[in-house]
PDB file of N, CA and C in Angstrom:
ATOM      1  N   UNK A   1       0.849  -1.171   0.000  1.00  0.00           N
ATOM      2  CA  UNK A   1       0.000   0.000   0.000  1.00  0.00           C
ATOM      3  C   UNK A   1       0.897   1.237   0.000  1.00  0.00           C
ATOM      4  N   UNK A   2       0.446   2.115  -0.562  1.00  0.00           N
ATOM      5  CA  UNK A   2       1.227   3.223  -1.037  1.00  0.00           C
ATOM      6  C   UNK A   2       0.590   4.591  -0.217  1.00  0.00           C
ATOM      7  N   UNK A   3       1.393   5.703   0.231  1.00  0.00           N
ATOM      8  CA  UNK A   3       0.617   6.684   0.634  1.00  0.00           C
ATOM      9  C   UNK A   3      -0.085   7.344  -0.551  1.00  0.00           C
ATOM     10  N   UNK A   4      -0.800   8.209  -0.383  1.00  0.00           N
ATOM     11  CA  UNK A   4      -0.934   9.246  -1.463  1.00  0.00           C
ATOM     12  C   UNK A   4      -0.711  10.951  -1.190  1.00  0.00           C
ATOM     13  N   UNK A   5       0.023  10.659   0.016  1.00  0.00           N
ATOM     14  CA  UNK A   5       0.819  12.063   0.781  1.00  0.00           C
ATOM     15  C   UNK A   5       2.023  11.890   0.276  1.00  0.00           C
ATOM     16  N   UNK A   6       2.699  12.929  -0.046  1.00  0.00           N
ATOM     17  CA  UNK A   6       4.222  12.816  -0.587  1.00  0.00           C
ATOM     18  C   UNK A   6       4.658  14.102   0.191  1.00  0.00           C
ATOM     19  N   UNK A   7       5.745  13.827   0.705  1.00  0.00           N
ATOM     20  CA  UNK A   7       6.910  15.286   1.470  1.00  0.00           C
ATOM     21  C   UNK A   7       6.292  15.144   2.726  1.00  0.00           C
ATOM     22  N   UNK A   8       6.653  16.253   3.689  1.00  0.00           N
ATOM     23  CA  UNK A   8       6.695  16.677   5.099  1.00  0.00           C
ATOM     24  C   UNK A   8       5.496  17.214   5.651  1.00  0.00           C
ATOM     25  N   UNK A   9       4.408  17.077   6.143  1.00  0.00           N
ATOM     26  CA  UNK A   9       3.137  17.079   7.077  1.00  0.00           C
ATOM     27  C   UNK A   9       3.179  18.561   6.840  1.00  0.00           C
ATOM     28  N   UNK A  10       2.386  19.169   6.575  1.00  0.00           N
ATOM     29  CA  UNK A  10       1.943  21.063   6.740  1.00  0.00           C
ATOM     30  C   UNK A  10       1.938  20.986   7.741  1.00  0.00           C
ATOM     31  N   UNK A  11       2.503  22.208   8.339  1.00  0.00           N
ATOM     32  CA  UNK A  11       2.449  22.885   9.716  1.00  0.00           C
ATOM     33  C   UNK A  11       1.577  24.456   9.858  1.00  0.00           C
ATOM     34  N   UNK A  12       0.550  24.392  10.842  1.00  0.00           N
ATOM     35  CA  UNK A  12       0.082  25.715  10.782  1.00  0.00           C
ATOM     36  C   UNK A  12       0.835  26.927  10.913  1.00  0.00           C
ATOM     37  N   UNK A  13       0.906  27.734  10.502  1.00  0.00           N
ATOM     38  CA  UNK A  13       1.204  29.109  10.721  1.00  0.00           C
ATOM     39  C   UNK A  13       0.499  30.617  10.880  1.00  0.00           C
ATOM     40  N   UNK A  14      -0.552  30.128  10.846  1.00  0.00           N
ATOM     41  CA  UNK A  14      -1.495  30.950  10.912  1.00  0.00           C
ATOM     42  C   UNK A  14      -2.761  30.701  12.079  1.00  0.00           C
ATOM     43  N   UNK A  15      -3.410  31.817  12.571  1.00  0.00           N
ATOM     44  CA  UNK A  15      -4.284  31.467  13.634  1.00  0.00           C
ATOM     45  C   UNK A  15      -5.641  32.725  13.275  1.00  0.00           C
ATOM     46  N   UNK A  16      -6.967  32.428  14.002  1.00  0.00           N
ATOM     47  CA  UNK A  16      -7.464  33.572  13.626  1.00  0.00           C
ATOM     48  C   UNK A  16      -8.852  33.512  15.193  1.00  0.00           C
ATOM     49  N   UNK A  17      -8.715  34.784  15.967  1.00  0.00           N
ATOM     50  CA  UNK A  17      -9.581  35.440  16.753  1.00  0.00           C
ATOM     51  C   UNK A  17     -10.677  36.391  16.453  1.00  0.00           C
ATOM     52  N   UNK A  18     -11.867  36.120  16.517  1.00  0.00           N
ATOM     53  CA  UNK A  18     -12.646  37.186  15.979  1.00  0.00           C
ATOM     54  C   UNK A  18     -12.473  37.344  14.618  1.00  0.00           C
ATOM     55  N   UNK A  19     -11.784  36.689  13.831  1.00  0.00           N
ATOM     56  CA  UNK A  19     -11.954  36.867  12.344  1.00  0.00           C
ATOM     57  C   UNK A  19     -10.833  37.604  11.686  1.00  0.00           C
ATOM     58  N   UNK A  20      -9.866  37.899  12.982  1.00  0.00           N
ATOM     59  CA  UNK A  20      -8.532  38.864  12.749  1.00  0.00           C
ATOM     60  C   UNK A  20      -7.224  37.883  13.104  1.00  0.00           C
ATOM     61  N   UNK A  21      -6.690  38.025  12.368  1.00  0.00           N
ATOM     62  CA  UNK A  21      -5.199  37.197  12.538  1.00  0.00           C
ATOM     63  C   UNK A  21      -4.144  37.677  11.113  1.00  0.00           C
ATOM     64  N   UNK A  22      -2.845  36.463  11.274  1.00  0.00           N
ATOM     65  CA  UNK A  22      -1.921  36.874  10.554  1.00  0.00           C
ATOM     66  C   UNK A  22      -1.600  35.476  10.009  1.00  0.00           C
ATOM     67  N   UNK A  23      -0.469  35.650   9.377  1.00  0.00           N
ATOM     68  CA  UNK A  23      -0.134  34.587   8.475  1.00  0.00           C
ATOM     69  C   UNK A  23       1.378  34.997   8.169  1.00  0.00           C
ATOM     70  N   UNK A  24       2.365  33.833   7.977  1.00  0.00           N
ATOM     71  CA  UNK A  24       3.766  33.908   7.801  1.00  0.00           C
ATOM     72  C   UNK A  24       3.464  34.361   6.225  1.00  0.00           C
ATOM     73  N   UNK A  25       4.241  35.647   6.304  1.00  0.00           N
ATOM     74  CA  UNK A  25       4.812  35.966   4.896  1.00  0.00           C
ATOM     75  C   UNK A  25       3.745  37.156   4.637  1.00  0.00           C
ATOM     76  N   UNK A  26       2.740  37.332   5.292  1.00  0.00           N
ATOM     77  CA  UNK A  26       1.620  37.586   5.369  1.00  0.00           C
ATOM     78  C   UNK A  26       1.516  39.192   5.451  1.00  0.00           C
ATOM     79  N   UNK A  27       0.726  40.285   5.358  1.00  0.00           N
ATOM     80  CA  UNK A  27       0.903  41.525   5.632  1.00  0.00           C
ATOM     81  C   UNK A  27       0.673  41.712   7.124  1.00  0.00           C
ATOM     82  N   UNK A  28       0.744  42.535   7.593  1.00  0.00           N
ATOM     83  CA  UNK A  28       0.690  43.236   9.143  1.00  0.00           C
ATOM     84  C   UNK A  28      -0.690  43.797   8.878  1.00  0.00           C
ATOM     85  N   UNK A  29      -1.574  42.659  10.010  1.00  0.00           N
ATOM     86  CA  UNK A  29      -2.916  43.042   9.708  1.00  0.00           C
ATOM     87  C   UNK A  29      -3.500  43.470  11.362  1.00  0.00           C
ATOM     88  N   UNK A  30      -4.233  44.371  11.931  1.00  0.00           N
ATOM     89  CA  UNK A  30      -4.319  44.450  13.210  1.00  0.00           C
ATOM     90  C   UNK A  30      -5.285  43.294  13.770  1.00  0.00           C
ATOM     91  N   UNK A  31      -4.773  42.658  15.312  1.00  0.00           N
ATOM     92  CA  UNK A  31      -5.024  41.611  15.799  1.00  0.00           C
ATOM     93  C   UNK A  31      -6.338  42.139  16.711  1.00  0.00           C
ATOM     94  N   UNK A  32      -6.819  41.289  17.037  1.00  0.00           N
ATOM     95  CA  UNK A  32      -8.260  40.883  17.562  1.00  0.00           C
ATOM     96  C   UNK A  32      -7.739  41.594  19.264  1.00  0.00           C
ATOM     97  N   UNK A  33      -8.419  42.556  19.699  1.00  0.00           N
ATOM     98  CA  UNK A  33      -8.348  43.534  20.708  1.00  0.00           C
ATOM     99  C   UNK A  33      -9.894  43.069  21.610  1.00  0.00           C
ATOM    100  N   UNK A  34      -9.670  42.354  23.017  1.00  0.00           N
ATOM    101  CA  UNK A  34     -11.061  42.275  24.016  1.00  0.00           C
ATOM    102  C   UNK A  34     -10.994  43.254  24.928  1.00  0.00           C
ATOM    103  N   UNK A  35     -11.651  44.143  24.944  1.00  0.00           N
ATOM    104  CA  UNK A  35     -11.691  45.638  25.834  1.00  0.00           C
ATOM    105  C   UNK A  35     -12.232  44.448  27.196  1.00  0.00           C
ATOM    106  N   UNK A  36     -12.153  44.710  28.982  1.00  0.00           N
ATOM    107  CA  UNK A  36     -12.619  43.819  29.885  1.00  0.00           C
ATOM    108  C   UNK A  36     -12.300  44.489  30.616  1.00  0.00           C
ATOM    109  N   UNK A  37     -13.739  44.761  31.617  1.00  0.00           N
ATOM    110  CA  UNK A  37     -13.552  45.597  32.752  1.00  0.00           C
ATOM    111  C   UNK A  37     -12.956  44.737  34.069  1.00  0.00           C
ATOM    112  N   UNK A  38     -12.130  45.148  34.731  1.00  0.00           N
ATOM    113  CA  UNK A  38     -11.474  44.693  36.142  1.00  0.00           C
ATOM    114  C   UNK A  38     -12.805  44.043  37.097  1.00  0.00           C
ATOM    115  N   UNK A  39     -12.586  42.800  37.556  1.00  0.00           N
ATOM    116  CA  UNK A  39     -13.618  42.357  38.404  1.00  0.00           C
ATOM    117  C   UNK A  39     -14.938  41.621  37.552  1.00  0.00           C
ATOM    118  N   UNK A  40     -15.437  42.073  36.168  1.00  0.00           N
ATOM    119  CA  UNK A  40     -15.815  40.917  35.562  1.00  0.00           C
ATOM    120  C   UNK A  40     -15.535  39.617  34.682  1.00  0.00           C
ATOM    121  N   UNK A  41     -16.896  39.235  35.149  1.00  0.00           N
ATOM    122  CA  UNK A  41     -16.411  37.191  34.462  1.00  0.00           C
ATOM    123  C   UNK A  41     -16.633  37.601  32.765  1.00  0.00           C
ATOM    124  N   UNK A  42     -15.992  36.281  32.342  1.00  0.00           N
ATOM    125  CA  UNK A  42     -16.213  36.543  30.952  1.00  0.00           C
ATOM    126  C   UNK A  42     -15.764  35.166  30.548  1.00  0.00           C
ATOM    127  N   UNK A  43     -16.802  34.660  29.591  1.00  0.00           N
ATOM    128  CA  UNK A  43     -16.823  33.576  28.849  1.00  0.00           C
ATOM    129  C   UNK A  43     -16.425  33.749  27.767  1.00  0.00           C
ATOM    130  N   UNK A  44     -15.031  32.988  27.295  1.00  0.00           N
ATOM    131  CA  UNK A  44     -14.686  32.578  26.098  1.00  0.00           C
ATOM    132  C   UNK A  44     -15.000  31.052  25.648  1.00  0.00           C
ATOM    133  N   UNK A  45     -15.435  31.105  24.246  1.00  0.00           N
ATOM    134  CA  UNK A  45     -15.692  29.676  23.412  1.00  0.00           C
ATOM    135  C   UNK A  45     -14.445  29.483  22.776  1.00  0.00           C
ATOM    136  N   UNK A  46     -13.811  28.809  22.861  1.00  0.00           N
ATOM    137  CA  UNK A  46     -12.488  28.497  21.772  1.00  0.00           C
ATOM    138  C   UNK A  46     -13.134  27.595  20.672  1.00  0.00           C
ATOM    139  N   UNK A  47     -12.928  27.493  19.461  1.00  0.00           N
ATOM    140  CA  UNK A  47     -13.293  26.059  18.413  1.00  0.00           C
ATOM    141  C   UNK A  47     -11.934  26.442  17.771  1.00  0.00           C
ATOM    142  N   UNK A  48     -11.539  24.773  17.518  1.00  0.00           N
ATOM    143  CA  UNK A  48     -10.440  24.508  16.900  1.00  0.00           C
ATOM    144  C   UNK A  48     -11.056  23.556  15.628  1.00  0.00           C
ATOM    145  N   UNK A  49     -10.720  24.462  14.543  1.00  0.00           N
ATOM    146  CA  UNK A  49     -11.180  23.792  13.229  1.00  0.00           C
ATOM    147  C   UNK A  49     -10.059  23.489  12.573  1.00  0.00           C
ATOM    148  N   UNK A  50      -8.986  23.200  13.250  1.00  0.00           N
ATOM    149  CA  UNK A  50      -7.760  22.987  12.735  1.00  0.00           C
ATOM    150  C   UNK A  50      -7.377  21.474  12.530  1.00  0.00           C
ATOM    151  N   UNK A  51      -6.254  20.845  11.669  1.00  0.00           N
ATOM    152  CA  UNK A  51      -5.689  19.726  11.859  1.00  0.00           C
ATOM    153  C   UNK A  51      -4.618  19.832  12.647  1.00  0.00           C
ATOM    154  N   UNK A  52      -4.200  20.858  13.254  1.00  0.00           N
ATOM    155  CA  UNK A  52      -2.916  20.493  13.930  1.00  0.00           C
ATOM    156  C   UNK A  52      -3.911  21.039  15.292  1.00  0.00           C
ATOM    157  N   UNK A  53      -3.422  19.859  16.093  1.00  0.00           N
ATOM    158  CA  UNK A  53      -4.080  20.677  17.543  1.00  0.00           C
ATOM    159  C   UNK A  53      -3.140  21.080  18.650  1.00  0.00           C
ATOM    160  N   UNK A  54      -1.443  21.414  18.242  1.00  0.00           N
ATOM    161  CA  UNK A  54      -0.764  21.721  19.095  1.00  0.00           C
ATOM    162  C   UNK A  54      -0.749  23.468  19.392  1.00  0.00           C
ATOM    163  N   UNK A  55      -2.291  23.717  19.423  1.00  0.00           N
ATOM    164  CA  UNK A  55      -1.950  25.450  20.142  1.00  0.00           C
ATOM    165  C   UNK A  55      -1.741  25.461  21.548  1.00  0.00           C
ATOM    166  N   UNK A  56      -1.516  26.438  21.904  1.00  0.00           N
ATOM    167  CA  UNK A  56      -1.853  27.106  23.263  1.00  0.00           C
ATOM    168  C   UNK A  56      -2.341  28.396  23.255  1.00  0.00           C
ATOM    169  N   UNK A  57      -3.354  28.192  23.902  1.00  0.00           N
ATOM    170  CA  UNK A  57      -4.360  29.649  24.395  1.00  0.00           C
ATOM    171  C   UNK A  57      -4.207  30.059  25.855  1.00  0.00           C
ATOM    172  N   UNK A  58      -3.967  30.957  26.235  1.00  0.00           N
ATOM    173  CA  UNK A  58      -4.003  32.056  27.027  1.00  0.00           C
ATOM    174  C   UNK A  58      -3.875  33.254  27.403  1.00  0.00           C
ATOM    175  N   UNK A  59      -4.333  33.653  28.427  1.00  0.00           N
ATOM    176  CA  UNK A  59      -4.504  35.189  28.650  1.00  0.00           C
ATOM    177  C   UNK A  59      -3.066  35.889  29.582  1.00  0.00           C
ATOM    178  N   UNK A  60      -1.865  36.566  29.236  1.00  0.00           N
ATOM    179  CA  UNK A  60      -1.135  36.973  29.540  1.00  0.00           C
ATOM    180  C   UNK A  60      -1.681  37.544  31.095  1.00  0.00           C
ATOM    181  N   UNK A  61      -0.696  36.982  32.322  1.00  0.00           N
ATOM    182  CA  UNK A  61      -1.220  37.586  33.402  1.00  0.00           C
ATOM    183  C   UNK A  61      -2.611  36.785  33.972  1.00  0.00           C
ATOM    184  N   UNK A  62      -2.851  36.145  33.812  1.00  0.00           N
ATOM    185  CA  UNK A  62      -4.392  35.518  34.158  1.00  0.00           C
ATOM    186  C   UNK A  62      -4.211  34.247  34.130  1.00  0.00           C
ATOM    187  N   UNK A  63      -5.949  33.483  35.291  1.00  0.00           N
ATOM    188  CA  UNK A  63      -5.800  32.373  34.888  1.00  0.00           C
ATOM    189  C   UNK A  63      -7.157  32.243  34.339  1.00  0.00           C
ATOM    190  N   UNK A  64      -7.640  30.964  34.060  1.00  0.00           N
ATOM    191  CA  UNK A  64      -9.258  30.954  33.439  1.00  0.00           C
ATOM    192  C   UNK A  64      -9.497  29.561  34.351  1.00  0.00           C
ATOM    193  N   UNK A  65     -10.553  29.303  34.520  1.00  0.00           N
ATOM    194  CA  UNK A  65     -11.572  28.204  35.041  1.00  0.00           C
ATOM    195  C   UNK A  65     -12.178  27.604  33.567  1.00  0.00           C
ATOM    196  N   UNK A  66     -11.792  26.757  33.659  1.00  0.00           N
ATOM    197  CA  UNK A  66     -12.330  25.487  32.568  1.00  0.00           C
ATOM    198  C   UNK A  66     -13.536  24.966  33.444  1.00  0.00           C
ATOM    199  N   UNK A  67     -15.012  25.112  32.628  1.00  0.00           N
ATOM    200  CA  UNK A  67     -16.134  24.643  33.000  1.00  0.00           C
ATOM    201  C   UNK A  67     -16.778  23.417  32.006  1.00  0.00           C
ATOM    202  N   UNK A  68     -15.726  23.271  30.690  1.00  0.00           N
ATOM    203  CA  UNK A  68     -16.741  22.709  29.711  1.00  0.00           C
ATOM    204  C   UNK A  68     -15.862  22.056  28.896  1.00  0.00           C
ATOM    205  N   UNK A  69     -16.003  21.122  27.961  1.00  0.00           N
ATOM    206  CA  UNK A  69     -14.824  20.591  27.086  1.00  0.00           C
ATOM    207  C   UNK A  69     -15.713  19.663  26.359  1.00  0.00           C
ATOM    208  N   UNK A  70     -15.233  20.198  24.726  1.00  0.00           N
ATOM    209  CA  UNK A  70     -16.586  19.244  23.769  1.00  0.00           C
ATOM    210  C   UNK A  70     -18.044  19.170  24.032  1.00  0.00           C
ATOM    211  N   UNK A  71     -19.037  19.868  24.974  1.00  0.00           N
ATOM    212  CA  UNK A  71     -20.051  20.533  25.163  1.00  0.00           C
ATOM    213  C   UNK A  71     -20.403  19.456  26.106  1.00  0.00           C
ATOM    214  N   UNK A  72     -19.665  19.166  26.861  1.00  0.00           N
ATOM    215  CA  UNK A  72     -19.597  18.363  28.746  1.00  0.00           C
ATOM    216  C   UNK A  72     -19.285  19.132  29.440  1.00  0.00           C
ATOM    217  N   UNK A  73     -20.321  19.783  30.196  1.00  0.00           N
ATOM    218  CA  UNK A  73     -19.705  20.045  31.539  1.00  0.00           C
ATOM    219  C   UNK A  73     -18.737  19.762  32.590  1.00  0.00           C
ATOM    220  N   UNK A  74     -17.829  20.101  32.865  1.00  0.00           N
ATOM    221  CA  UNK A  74     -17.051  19.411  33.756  1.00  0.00           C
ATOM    222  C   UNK A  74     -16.573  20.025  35.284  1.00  0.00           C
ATOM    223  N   UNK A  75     -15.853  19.412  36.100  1.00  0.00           N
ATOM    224  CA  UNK A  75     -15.786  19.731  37.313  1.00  0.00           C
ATOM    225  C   UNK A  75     -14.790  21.067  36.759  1.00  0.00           C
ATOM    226  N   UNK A  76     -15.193  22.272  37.520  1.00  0.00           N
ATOM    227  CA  UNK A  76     -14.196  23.707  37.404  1.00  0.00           C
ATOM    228  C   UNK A  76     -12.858  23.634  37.686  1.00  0.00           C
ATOM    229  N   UNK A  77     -11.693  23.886  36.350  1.00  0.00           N
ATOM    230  CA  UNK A  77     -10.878  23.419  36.187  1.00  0.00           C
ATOM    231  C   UNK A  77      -9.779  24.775  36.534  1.00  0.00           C
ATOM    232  N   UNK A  78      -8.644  25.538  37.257  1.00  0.00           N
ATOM    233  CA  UNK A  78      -8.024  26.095  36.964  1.00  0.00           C
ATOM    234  C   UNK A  78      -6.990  26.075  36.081  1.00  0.00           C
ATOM    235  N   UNK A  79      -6.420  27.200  35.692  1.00  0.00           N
ATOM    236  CA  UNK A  79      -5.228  26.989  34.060  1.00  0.00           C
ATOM    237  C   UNK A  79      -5.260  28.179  34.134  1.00  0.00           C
ATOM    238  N   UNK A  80      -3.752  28.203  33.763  1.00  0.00           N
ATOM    239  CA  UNK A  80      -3.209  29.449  32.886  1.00  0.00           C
ATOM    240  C   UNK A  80      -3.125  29.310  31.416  1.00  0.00           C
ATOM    241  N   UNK A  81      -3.467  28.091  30.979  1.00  0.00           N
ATOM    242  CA  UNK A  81      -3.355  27.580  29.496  1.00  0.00           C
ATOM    243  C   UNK A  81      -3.611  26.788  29.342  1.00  0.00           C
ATOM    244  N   UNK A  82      -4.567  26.708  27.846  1.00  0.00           N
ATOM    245  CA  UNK A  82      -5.103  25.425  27.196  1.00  0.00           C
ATOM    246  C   UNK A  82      -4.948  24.963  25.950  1.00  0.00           C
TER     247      UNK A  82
END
């Protein structure tokens, strides 16, 4: 049996928030800005429509509570990154 992939696995280089992101080689495009007042909660949805699933997400300075994963509730999780 033969592959029908030839050469080295694509690697992402590109990511996109709110519909704003960049890309290697790419122009300088302005990045996805969340204005957040001090003292409130705030729910982020992440979806990864990607084939590579080696990101990491987080919030510089912060941690987040993981409540949910694949649309399961789960026991409240602390993290600085996911």
């Amino acid at each position: 049996m033969t592959s029908i992939m030839a050469g080295p696995v694509p690697t992402s280089d590109a990511t996109l928030i709110n519909s704003k992101g960049r890309y290697a080689s790419g122009p300088t495009s302005p990045l996805a800005v969340i204005s957040v007042v001090k003292g409130q909660i705030y729910r982020f949805r992440l979806v990864s429509v990607s084939c590579d699933s080696s990101f990491v997400f987080s919030v510089d300075g912060h941690t987040m509570t993981i409540i949910e994963a694949d649309e399961i509730n789960v026991q409240p999780l602390i993290a600085d990154s996911i």
